[in-house]
N, C-alpha and C. Protein backbone atom coordinates (compact mmCIF):
# COMPACT_ATOMS: atom_id res chain seq x y z
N UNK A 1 3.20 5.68 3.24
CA UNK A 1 2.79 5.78 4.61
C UNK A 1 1.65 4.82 4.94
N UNK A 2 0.98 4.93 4.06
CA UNK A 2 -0.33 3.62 4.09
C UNK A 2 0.12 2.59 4.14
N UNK A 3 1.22 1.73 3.74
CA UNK A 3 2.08 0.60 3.54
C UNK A 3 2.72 0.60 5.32
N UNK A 4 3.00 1.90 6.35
CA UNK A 4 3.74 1.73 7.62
C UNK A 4 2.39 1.74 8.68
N UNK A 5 1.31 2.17 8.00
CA UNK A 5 0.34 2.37 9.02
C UNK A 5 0.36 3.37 9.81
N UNK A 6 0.96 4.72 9.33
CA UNK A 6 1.14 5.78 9.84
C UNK A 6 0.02 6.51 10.08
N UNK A 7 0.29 7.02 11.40
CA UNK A 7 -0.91 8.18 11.99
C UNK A 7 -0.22 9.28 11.99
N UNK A 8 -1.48 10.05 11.03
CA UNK A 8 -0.97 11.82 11.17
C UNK A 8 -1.89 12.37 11.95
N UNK A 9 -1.03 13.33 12.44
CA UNK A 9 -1.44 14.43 13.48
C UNK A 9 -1.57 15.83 12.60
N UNK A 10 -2.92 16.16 12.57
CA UNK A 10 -2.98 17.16 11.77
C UNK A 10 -3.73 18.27 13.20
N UNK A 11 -2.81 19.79 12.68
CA UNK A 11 -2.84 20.83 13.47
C UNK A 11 -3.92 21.87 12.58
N UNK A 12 -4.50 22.81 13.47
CA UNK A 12 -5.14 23.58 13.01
C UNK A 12 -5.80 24.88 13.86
N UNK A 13 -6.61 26.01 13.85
CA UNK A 13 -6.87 26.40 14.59
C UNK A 13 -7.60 26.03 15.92
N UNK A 14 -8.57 24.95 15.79
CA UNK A 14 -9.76 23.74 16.49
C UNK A 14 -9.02 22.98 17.62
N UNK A 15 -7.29 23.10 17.36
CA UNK A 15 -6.58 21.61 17.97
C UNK A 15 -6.08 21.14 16.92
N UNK A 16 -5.54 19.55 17.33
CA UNK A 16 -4.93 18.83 17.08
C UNK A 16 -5.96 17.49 16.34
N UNK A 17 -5.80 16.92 15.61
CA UNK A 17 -6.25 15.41 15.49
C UNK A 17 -5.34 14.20 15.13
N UNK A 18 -5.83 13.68 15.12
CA UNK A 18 -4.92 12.26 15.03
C UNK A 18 -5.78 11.28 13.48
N UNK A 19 -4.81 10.99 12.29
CA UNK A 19 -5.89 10.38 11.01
C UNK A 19 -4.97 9.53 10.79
N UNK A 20 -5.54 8.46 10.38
CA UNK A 20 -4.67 7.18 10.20
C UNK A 20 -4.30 7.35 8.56
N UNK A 21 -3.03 7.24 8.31
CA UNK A 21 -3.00 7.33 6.73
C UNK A 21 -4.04 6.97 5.82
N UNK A 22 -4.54 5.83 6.35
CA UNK A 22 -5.25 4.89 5.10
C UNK A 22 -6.67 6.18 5.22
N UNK A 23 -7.33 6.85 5.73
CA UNK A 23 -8.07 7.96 5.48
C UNK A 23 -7.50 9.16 5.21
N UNK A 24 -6.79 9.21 4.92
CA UNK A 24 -5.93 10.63 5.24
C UNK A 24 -5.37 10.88 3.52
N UNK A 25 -5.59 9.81 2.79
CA UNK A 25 -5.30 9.86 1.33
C UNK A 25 -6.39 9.72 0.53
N UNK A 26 -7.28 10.53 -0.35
CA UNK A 26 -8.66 10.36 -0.75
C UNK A 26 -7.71 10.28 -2.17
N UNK A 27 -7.38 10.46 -3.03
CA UNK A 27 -6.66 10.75 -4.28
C UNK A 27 -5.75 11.21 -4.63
N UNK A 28 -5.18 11.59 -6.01
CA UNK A 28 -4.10 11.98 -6.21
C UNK A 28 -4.07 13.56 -5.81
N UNK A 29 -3.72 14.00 -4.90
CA UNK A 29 -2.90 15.44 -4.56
C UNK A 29 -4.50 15.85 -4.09
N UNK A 30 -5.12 15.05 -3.32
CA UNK A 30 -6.31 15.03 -2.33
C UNK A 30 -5.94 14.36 -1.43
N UNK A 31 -6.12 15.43 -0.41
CA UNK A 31 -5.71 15.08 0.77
C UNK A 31 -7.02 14.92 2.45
N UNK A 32 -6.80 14.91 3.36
CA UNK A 32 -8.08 15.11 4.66
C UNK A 32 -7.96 16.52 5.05
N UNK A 33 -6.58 17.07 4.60
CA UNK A 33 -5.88 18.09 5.44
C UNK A 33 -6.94 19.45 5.18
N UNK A 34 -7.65 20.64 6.00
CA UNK A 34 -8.84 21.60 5.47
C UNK A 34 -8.18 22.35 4.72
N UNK A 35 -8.50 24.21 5.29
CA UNK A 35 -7.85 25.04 4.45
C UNK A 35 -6.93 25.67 4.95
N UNK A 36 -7.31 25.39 7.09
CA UNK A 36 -6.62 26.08 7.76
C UNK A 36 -6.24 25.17 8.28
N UNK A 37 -5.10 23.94 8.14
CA UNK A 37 -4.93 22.94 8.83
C UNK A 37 -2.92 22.93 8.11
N UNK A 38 -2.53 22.05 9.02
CA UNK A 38 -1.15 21.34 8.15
C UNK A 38 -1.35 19.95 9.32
N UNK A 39 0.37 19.33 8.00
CA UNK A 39 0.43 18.26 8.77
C UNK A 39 1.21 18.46 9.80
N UNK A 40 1.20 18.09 11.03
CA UNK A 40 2.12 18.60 12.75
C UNK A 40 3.18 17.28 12.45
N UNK A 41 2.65 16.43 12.74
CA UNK A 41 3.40 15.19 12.85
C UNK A 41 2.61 14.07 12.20
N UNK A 42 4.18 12.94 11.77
CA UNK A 42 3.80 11.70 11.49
C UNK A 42 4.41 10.47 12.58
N UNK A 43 3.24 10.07 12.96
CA UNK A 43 3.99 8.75 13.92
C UNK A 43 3.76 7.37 13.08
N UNK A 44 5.03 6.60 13.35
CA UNK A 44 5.21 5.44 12.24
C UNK A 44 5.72 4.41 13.51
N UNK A 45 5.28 2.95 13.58
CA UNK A 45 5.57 1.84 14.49
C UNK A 45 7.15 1.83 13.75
N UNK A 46 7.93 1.22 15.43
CA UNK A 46 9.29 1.04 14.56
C UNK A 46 9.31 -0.69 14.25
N UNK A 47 9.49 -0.85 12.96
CA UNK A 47 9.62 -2.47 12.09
C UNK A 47 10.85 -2.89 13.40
N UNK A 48 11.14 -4.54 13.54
CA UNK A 48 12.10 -5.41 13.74
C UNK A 48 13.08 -5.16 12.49
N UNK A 49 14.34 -5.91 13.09
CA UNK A 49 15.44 -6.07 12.50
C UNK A 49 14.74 -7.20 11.30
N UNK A 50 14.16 -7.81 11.39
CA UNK A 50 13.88 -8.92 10.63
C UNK A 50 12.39 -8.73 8.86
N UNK A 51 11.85 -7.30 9.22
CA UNK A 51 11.17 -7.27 8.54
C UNK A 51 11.73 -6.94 7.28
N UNK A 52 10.90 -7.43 6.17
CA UNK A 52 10.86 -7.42 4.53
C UNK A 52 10.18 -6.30 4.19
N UNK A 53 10.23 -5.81 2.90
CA UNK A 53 9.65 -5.22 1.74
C UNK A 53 10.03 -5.19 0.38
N UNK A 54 9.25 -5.06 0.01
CA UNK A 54 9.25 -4.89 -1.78
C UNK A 54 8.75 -3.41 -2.03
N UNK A 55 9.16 -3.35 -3.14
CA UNK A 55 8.16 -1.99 -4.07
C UNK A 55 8.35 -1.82 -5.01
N UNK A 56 7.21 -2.27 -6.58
CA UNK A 56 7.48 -2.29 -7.26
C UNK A 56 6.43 -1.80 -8.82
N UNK A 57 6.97 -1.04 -9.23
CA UNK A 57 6.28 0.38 -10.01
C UNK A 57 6.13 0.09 -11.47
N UNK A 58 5.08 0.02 -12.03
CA UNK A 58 5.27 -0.12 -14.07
C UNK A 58 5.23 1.28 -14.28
N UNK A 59 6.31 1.86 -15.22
CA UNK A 59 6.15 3.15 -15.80
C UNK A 59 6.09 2.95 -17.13
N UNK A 60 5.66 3.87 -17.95
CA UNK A 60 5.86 3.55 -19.40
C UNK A 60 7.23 4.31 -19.78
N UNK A 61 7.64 5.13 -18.73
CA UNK A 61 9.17 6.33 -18.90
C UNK A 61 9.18 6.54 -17.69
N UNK A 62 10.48 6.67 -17.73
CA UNK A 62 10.96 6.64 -16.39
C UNK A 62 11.16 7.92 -16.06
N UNK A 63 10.59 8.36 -14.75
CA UNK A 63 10.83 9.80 -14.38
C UNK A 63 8.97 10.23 -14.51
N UNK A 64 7.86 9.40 -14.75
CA UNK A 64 6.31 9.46 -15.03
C UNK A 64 6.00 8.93 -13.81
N UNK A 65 4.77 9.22 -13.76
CA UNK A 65 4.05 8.63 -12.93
C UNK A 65 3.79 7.28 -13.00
N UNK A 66 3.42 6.21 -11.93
CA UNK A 66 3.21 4.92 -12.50
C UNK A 66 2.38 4.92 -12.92
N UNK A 67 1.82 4.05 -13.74
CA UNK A 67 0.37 3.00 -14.64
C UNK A 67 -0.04 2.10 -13.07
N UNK A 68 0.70 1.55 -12.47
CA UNK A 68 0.70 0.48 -11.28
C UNK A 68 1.74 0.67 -10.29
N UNK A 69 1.64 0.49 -9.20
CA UNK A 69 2.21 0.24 -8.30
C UNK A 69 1.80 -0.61 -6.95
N UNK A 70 2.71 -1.74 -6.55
CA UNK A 70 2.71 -2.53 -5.49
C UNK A 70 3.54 -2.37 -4.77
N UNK A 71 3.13 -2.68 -3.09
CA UNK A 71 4.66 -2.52 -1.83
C UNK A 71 3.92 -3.32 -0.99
N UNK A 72 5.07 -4.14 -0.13
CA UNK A 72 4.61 -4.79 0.90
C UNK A 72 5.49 -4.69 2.11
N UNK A 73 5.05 -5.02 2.98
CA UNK A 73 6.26 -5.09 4.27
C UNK A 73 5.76 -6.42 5.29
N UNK A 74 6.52 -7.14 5.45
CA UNK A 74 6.03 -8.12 5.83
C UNK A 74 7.28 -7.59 7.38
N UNK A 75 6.82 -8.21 8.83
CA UNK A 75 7.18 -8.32 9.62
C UNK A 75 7.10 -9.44 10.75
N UNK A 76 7.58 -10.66 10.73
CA UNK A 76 7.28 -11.67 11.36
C UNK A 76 7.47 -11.65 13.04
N UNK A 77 8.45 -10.81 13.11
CA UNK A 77 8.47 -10.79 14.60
C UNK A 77 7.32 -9.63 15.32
N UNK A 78 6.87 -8.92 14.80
CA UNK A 78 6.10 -7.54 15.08
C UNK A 78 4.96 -8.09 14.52
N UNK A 79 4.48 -9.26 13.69
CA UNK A 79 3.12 -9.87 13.24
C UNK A 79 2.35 -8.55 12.44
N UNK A 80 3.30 -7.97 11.47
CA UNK A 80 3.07 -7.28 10.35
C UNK A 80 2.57 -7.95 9.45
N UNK A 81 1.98 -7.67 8.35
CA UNK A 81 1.68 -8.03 7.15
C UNK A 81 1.26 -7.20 6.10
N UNK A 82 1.31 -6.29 5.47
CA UNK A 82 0.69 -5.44 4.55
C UNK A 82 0.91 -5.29 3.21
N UNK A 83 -0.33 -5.15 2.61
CA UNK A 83 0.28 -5.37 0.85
C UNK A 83 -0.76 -3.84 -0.01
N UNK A 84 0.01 -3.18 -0.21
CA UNK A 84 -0.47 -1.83 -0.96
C UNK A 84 -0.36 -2.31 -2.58
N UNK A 85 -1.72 -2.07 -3.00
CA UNK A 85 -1.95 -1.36 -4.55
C UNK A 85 -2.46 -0.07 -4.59
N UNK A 86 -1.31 0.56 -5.60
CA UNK A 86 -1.54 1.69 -5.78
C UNK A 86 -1.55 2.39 -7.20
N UNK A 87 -1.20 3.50 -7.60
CA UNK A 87 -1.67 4.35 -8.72
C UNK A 87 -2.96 3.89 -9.15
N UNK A 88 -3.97 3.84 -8.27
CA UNK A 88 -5.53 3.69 -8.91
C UNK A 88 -5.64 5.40 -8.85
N UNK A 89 -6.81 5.37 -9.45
CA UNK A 89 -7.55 6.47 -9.80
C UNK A 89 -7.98 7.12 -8.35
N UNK A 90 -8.34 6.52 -7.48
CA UNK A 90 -8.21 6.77 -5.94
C UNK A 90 -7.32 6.61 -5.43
N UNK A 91 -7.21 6.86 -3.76
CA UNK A 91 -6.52 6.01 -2.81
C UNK A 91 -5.78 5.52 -2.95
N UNK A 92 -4.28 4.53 -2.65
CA UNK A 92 -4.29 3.38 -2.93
C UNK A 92 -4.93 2.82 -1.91
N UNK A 93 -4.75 1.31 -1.90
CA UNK A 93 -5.95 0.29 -1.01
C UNK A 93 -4.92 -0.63 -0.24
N UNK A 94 -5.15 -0.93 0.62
CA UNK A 94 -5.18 -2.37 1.46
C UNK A 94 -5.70 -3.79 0.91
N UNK A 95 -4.83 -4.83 1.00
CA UNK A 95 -4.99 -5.95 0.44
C UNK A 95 -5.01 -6.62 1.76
N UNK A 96 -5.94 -6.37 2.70
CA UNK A 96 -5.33 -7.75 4.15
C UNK A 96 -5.22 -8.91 3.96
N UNK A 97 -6.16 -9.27 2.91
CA UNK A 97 -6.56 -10.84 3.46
C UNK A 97 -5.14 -11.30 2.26
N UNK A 98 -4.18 -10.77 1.31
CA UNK A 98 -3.72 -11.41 0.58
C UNK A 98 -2.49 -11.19 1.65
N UNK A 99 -2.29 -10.39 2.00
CA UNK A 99 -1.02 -9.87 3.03
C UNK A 99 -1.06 -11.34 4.29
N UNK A 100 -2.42 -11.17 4.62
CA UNK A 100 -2.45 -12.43 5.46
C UNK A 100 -1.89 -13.80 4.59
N UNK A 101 -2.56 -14.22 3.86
CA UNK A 101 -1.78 -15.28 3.56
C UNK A 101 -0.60 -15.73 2.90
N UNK A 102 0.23 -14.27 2.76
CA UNK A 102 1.27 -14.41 2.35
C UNK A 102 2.14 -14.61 3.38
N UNK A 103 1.88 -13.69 4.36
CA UNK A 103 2.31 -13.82 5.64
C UNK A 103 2.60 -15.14 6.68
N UNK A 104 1.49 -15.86 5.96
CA UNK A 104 1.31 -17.25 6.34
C UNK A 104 1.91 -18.36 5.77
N UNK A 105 1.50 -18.66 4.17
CA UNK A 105 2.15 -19.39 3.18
C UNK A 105 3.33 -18.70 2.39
N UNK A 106 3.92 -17.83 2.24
CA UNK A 106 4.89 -17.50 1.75
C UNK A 106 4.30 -16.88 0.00
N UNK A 107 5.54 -17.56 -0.41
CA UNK A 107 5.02 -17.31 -1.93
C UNK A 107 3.81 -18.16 -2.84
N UNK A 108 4.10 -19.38 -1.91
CA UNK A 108 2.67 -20.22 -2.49
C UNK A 108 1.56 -19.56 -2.03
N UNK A 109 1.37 -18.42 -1.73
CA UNK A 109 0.20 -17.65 -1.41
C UNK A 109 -0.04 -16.41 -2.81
N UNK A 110 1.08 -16.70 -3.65
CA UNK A 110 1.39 -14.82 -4.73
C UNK A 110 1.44 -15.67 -5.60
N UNK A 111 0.48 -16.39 -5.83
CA UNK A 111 0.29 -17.02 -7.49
C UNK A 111 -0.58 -15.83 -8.62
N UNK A 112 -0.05 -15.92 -9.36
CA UNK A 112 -0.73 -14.42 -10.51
C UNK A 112 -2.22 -14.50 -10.18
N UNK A 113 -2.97 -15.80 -10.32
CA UNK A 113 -4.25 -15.72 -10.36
C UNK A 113 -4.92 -15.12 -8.50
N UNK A 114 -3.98 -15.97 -7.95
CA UNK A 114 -4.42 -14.78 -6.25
C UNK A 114 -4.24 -13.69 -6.15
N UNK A 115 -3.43 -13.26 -6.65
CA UNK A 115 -2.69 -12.16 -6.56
C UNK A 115 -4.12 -11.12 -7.66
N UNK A 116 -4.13 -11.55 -8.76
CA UNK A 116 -5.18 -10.69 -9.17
C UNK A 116 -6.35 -10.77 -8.53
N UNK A 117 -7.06 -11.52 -8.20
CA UNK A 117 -8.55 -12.41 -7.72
C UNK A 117 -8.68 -11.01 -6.58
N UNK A 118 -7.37 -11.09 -5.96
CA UNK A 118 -7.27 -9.86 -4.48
C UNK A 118 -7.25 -8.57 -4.97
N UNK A 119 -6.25 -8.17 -6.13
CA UNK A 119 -6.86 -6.71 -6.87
C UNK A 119 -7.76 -6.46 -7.24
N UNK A 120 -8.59 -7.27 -7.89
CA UNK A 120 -9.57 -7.38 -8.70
C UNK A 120 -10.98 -7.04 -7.56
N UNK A 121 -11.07 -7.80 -6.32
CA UNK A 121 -11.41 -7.63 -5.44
C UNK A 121 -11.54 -6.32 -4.20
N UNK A 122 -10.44 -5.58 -4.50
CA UNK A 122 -10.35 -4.26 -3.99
C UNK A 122 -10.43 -3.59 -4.63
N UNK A 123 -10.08 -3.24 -5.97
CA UNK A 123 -10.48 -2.45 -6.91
C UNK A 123 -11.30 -2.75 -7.91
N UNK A 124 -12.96 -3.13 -7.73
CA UNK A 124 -13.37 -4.05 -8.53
C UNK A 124 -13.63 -3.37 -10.11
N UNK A 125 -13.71 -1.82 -10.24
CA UNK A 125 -13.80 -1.05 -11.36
C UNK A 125 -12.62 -0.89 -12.74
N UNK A 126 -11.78 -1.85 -12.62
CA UNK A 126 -10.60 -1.98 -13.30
C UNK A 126 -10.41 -2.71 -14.41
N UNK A 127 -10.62 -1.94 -15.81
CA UNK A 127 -10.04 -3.04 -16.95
C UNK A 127 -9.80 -3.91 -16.89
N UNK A 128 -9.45 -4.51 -18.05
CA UNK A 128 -8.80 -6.13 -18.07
C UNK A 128 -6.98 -5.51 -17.88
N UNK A 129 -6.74 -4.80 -18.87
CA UNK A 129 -5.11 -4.50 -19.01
C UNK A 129 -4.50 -4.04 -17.12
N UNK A 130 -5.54 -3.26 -17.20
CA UNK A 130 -5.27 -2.31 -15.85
C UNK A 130 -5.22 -3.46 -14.41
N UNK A 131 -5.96 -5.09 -14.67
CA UNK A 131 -5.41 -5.27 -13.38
C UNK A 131 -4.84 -6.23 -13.72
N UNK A 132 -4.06 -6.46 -15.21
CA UNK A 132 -3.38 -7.00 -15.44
C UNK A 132 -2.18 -6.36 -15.08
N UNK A 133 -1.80 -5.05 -14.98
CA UNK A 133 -0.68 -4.33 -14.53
C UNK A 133 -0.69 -3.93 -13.29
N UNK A 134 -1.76 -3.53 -12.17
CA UNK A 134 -1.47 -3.88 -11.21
C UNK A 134 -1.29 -4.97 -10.14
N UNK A 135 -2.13 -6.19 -11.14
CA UNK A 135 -1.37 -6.86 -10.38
C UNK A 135 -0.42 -8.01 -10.54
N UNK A 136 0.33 -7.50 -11.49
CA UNK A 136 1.49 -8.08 -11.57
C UNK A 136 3.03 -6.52 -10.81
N UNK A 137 2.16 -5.51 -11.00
CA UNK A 137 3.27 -5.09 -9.63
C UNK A 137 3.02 -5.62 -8.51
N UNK A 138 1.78 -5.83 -7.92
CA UNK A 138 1.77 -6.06 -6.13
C UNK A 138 2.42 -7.42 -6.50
N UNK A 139 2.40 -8.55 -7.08
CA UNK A 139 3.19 -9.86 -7.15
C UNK A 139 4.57 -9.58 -7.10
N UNK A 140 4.97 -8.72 -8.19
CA UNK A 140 6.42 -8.34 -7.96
C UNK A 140 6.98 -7.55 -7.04
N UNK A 141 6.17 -6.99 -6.02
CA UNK A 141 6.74 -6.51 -4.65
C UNK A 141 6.22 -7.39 -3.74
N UNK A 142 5.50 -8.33 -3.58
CA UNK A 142 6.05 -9.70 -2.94
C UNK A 142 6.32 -10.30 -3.20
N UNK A 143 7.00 -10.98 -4.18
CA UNK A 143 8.38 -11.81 -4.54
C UNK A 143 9.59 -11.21 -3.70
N UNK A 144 8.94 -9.46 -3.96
CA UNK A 144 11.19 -9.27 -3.68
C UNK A 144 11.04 -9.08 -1.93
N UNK A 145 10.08 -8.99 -1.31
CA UNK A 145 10.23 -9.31 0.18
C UNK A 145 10.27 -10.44 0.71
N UNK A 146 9.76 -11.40 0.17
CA UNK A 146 10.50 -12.97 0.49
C UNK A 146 11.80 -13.18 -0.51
N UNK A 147 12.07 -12.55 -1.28
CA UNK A 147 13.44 -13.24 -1.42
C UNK A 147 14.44 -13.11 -0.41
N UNK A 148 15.38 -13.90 -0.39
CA UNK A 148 16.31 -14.20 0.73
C UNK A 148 17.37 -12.92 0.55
């Protein structure tokens, strides 16, 4: 949902609110939601016929949780761009500025060393191995949204 830019509408006794995914996810199976709250609704922009994505997960077994995960959705006619790293220890995060220039230059923008420089950069608390694996997923989920 962080990857569509989805706003939730969370209900409760107080009313209604409105939380943009990217706050609305603090950790794994941590949520914004209180004690007396649910989620009401999710509103999601509708993509063009023309938009891309990737998504792409390291497991050590399949059917586990990931070690890494990357997704992107690129949208040229709707002037989308977004690039998610995820399975961190938090959140996952927003990559704009790499989304931007992928968006811009294509794949000559998802060279391993940008591509990490930008994980490394949003998640600056990360092993050597660890952003060696995430970010070679976020690379491999933008490769497969520019492929043809």
């Amino acid at each position: 949902m962080i990857l569509l830019d989805a706003r939730l509408s969370i209900a409760g006794a107080s009313g209604r609110r409105s939380v943009p995914m990217r706050n609305f996810m603090q950790g794994a199976y941590t949520t914004d939601i209180g004690p007396a709250e649910l989620l009401a609704e999710i509103q999601i922009e509708e993509l063009s016929g023309e938009a891309r994505w990737g998504y792409y997960r390291v497991c050590r077994k399949i059917g586990e949780f990931p070690d890494a995960l990357g997704a992107v959705v690129l949208d040229p006619v709707r002037s989308v761009a977004r690039v998610v790293a995820g399975a961190l220890d938090g959140a996952p995060v927003l990559l704009p500025g790499l989304a931007q220039r992928v968006a811009g230059q294509g794949a000559a923008a998802a060279s391993a060393e940008a591509v990490s420089a930008a994980v490394k950069q949003a998640v600056p608390g990360l092993d050597a191995v660890d952003l060696q694996l995430h970010a070679a997923a976020v690379r491999r989920a933008i490769l497969q949204a520019l492929a043809p």
